[in-house]
PDB file of N, CA and C in Angstrom:
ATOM      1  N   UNK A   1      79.023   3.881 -17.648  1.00  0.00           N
ATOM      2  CA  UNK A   1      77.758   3.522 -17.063  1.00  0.00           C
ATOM      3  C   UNK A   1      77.755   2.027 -16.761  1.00  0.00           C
ATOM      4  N   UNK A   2      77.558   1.541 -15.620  1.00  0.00           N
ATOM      5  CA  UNK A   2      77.403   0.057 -14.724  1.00  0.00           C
ATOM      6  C   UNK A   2      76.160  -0.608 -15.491  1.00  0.00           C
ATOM      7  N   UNK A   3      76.226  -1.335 -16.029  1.00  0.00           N
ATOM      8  CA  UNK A   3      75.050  -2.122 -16.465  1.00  0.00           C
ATOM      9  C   UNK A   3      74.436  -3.164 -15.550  1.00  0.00           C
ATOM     10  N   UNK A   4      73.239  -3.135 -15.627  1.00  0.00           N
ATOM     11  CA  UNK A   4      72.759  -3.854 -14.598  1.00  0.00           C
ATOM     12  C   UNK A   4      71.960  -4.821 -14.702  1.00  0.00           C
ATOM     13  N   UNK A   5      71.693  -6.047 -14.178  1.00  0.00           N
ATOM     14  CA  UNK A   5      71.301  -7.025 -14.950  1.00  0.00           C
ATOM     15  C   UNK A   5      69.869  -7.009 -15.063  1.00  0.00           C
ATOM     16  N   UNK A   6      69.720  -7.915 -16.102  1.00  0.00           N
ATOM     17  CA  UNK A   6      68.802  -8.322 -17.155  1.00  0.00           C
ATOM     18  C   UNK A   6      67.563  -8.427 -16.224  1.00  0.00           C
ATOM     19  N   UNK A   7      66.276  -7.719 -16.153  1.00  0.00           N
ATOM     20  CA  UNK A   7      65.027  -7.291 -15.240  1.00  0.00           C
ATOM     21  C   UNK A   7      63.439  -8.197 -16.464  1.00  0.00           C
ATOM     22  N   UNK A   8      62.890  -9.069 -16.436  1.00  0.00           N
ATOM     23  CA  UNK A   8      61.653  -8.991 -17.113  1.00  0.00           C
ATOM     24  C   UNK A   8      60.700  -8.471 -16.811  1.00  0.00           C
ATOM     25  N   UNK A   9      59.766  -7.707 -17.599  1.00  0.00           N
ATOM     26  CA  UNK A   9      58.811  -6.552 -16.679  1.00  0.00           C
ATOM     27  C   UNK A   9      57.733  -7.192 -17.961  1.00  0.00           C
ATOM     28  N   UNK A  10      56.164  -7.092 -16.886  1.00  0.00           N
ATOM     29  CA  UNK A  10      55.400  -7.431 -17.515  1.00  0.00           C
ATOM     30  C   UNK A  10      54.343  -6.703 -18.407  1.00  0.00           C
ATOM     31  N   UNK A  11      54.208  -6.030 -19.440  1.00  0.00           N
ATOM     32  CA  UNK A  11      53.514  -4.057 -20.079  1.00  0.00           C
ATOM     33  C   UNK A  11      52.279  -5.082 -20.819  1.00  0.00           C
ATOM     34  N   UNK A  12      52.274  -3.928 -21.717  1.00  0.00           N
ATOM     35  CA  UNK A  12      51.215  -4.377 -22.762  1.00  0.00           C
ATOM     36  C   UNK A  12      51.996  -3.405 -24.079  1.00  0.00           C
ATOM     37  N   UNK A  13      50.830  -4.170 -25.048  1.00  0.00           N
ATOM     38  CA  UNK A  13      51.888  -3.703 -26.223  1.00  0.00           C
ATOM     39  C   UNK A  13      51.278  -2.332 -26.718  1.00  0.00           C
ATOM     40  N   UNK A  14      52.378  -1.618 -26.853  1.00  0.00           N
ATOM     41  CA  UNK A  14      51.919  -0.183 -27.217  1.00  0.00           C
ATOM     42  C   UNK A  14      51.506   0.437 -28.186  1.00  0.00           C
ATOM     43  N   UNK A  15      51.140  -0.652 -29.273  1.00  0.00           N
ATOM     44  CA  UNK A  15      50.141  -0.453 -30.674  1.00  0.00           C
ATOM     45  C   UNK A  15      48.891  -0.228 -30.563  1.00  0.00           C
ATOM     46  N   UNK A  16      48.016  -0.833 -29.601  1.00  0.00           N
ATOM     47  CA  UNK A  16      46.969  -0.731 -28.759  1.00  0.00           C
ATOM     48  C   UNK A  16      46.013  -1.303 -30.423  1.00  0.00           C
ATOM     49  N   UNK A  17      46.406  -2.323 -30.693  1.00  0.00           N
ATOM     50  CA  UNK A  17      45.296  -3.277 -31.921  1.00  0.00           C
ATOM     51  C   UNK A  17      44.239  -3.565 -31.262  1.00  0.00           C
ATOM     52  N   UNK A  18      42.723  -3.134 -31.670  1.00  0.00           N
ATOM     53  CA  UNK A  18      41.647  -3.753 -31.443  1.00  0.00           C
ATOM     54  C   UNK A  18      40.834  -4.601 -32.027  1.00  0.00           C
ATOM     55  N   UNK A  19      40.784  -5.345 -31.504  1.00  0.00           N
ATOM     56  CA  UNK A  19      40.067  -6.109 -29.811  1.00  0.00           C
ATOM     57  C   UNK A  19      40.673  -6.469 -29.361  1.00  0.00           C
ATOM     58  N   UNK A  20      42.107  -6.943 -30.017  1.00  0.00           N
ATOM     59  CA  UNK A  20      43.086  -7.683 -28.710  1.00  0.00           C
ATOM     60  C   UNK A  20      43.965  -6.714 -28.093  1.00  0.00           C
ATOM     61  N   UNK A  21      44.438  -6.797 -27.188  1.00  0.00           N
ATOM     62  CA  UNK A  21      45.077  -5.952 -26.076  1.00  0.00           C
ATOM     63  C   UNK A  21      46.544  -7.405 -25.284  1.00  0.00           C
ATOM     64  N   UNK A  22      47.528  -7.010 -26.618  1.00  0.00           N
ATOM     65  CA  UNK A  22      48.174  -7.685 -26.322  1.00  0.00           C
ATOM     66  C   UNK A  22      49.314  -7.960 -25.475  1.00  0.00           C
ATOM     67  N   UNK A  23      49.213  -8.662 -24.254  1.00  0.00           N
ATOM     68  CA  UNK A  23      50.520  -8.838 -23.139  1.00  0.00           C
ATOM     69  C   UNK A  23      51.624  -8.826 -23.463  1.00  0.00           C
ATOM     70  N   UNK A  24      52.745  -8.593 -23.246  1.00  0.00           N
ATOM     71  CA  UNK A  24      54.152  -8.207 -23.440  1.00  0.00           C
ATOM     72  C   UNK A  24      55.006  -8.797 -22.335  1.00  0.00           C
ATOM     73  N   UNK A  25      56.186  -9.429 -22.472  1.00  0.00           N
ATOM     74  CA  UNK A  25      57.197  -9.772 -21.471  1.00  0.00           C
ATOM     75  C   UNK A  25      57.948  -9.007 -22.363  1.00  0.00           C
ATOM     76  N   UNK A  26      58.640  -8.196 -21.249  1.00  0.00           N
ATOM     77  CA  UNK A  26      59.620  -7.004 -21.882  1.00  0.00           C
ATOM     78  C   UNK A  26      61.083  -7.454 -20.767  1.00  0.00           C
ATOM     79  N   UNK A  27      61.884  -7.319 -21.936  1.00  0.00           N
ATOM     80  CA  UNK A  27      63.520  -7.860 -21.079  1.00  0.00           C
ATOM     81  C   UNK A  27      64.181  -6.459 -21.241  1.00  0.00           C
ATOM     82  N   UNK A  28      64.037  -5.907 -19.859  1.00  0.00           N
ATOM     83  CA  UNK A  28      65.086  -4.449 -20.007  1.00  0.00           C
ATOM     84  C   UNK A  28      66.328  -4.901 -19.124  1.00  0.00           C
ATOM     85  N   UNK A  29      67.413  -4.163 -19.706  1.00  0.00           N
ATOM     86  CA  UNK A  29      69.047  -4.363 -19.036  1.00  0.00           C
ATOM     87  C   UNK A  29      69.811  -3.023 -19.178  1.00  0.00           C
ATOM     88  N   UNK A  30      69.747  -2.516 -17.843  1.00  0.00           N
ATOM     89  CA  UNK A  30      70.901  -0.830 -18.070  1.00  0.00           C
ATOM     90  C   UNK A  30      69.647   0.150 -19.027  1.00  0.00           C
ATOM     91  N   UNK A  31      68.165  -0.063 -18.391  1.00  0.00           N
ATOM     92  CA  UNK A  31      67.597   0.854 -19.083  1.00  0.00           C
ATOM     93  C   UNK A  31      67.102   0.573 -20.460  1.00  0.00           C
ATOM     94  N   UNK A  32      67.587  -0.305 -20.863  1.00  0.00           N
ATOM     95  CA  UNK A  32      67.858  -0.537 -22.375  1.00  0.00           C
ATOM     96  C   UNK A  32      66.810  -1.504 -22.845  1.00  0.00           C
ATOM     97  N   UNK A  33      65.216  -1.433 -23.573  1.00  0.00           N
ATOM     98  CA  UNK A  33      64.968  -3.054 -24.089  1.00  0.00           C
ATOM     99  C   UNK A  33      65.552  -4.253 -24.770  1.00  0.00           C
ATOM    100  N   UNK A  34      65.441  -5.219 -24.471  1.00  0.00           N
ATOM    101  CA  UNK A  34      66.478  -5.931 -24.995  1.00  0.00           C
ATOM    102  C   UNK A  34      65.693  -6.913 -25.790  1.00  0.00           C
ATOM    103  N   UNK A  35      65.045  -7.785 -25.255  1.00  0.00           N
ATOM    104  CA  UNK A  35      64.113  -8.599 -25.698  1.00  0.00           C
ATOM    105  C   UNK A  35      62.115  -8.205 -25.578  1.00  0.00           C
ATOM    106  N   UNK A  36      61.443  -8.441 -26.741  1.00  0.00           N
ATOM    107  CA  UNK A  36      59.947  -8.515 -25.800  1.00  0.00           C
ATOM    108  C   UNK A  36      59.479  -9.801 -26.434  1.00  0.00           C
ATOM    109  N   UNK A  37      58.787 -10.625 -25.907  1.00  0.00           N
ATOM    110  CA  UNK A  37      57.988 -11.871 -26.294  1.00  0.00           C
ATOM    111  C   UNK A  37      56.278 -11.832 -25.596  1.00  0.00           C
ATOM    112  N   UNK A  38      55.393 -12.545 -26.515  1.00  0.00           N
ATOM    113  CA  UNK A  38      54.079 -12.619 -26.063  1.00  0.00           C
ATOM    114  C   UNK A  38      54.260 -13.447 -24.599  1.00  0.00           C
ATOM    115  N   UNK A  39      53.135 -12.531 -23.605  1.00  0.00           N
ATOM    116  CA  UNK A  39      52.727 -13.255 -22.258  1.00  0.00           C
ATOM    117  C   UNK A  39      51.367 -13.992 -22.296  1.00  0.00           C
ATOM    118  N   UNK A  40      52.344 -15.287 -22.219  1.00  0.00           N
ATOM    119  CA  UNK A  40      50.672 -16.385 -22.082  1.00  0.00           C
ATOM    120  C   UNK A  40      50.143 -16.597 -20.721  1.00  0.00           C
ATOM    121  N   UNK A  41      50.552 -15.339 -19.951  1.00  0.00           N
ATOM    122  CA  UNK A  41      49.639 -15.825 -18.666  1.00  0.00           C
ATOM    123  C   UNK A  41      48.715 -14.504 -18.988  1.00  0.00           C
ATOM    124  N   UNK A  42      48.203 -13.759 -20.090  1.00  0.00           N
ATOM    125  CA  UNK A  42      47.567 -12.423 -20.295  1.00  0.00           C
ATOM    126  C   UNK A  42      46.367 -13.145 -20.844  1.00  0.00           C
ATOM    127  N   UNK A  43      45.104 -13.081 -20.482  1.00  0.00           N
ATOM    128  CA  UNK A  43      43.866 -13.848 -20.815  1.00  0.00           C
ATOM    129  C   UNK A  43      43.613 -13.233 -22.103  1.00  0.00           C
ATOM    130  N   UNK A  44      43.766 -12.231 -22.590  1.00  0.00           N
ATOM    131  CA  UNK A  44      43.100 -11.440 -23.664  1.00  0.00           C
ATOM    132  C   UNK A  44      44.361 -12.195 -24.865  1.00  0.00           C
ATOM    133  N   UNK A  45      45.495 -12.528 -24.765  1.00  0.00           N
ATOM    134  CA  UNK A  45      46.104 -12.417 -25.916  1.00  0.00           C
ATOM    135  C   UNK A  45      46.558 -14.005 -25.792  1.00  0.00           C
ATOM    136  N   UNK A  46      46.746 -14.417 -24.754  1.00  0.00           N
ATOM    137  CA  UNK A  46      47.502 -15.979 -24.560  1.00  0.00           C
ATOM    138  C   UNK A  46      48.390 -15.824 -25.240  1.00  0.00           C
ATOM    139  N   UNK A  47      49.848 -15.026 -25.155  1.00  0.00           N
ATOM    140  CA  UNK A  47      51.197 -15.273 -25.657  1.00  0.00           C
ATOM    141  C   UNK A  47      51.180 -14.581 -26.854  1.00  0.00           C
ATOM    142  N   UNK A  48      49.932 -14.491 -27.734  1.00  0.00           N
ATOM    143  CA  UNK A  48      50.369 -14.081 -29.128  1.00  0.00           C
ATOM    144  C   UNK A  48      50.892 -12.578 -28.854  1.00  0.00           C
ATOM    145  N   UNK A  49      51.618 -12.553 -29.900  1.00  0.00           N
ATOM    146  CA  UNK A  49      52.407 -11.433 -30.293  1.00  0.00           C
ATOM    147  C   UNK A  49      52.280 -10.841 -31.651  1.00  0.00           C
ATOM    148  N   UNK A  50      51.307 -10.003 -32.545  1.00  0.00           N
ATOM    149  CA  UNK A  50      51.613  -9.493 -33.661  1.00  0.00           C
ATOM    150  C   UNK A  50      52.348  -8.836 -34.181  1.00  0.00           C
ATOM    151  N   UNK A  51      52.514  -9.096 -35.368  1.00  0.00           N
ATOM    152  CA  UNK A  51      54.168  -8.751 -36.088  1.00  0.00           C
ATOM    153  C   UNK A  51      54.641  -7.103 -35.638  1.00  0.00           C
ATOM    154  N   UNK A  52      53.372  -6.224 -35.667  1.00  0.00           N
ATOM    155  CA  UNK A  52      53.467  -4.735 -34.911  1.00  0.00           C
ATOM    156  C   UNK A  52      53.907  -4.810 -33.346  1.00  0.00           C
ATOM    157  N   UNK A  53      53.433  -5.888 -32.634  1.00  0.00           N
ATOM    158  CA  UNK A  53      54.080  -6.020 -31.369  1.00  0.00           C
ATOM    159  C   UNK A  53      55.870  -6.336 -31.472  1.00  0.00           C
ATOM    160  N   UNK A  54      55.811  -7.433 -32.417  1.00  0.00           N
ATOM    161  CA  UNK A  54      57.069  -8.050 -31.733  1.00  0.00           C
ATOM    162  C   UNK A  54      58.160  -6.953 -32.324  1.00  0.00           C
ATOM    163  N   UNK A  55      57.693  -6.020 -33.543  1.00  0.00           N
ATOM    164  CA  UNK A  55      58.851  -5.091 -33.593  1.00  0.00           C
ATOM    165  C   UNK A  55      59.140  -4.028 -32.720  1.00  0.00           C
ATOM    166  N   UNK A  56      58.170  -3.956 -31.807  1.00  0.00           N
ATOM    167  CA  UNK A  56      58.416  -2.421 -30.744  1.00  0.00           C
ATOM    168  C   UNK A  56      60.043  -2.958 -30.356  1.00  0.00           C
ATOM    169  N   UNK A  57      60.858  -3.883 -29.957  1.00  0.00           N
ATOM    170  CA  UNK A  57      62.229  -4.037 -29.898  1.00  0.00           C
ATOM    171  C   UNK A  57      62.996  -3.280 -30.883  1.00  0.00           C
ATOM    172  N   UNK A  58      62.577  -3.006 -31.962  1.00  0.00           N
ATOM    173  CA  UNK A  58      63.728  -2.525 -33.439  1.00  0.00           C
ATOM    174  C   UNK A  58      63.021  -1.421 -33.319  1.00  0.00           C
ATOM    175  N   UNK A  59      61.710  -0.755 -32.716  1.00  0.00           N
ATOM    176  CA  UNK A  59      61.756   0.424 -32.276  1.00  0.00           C
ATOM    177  C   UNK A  59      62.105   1.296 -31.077  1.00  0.00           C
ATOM    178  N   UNK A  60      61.604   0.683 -30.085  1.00  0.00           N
ATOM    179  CA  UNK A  60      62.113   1.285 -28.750  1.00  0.00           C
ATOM    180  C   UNK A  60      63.729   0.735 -28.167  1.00  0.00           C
ATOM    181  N   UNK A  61      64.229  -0.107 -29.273  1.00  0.00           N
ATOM    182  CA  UNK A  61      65.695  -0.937 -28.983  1.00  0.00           C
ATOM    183  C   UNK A  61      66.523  -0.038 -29.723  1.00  0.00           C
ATOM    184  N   UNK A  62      66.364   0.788 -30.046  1.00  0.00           N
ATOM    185  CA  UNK A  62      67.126   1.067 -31.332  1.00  0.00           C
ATOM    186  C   UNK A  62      67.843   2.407 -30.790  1.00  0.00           C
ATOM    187  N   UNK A  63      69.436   1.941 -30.173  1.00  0.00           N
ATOM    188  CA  UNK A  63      70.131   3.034 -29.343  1.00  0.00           C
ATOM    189  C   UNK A  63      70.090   4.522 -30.660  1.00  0.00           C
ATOM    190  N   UNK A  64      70.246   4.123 -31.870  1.00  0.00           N
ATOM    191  CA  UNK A  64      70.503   5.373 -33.111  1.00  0.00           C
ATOM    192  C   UNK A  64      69.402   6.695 -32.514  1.00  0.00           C
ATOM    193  N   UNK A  65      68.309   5.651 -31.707  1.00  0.00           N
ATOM    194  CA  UNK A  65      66.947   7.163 -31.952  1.00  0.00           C
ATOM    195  C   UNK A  65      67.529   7.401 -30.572  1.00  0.00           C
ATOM    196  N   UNK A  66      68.166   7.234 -29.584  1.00  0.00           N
ATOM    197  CA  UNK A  66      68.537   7.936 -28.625  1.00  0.00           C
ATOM    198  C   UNK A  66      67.455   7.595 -27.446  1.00  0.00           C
ATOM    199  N   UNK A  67      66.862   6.563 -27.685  1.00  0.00           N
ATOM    200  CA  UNK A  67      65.227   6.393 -26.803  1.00  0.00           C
ATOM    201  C   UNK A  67      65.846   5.457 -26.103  1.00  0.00           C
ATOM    202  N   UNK A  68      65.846   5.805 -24.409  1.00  0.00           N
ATOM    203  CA  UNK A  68      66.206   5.011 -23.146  1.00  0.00           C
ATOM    204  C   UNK A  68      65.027   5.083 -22.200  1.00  0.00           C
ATOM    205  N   UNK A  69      64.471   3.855 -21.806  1.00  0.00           N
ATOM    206  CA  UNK A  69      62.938   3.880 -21.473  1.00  0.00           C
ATOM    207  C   UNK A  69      63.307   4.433 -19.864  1.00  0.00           C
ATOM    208  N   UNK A  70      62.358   5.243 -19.786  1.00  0.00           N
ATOM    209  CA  UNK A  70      62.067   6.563 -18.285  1.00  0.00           C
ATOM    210  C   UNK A  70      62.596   7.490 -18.831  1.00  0.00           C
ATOM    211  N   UNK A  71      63.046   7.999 -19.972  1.00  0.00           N
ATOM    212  CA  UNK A  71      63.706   9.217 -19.906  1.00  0.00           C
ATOM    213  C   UNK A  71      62.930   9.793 -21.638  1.00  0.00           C
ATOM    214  N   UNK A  72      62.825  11.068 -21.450  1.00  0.00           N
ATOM    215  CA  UNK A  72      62.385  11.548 -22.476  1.00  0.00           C
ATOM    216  C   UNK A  72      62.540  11.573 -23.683  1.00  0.00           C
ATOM    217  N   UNK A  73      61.787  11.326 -24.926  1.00  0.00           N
ATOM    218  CA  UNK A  73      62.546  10.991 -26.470  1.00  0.00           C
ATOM    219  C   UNK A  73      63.399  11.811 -27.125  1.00  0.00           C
ATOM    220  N   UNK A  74      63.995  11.856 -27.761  1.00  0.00           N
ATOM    221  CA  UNK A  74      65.040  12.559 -28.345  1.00  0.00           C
ATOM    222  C   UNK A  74      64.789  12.165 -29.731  1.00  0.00           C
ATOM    223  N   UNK A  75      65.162  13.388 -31.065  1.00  0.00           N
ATOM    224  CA  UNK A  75      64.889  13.319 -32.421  1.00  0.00           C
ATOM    225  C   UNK A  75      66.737  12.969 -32.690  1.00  0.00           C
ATOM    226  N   UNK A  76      67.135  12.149 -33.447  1.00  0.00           N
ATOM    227  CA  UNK A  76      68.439  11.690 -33.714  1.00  0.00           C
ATOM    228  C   UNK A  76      68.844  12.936 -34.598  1.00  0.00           C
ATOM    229  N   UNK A  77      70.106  13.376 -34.259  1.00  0.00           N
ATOM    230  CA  UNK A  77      70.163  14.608 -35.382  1.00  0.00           C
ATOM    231  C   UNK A  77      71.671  13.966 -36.299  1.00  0.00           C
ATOM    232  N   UNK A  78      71.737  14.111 -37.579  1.00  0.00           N
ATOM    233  CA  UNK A  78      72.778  13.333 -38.057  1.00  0.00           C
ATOM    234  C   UNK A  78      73.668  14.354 -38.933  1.00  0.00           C
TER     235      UNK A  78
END
């Protein structure tokens, strides 16, 4: 598989903590997340990132669970 370079895409974070609704810079490469950091151009969060945000990487990064973002989840069978 051709890897393809490194894309920043701008989401929100998928914990959905209320009241804040926190912005996300998400670094995908070959499908894959690679990096996410708080977006300080997001009025509601200005950059912050809570500790539940900044781990969605060690969750949705994590090739073991088989999870490649656009494509459907998979249960790791061992």
């Amino acid at each position: 598989m051709a890897m393809t370079a490194p894309k920043v895409v701008r989401s929100m974070c998928p914990m959905n903590c209320h009241p804040t609704f926190c912005g996300m810079l998400v670094e995908v490469e070959g499908g894959w997340l690679k990096t996410v950091s708080g977006d300080k151009d997001n009025p509601d969060s200005q950059g912050f990132l809570c500790v539940r945000g900044r781990a969605t990487s060690e969750i949705f990064g994590n090739r073991r669970q088989s999870v490649c973002l656009g494509s459907p989840h998979r249960r790791w069978r061992f």
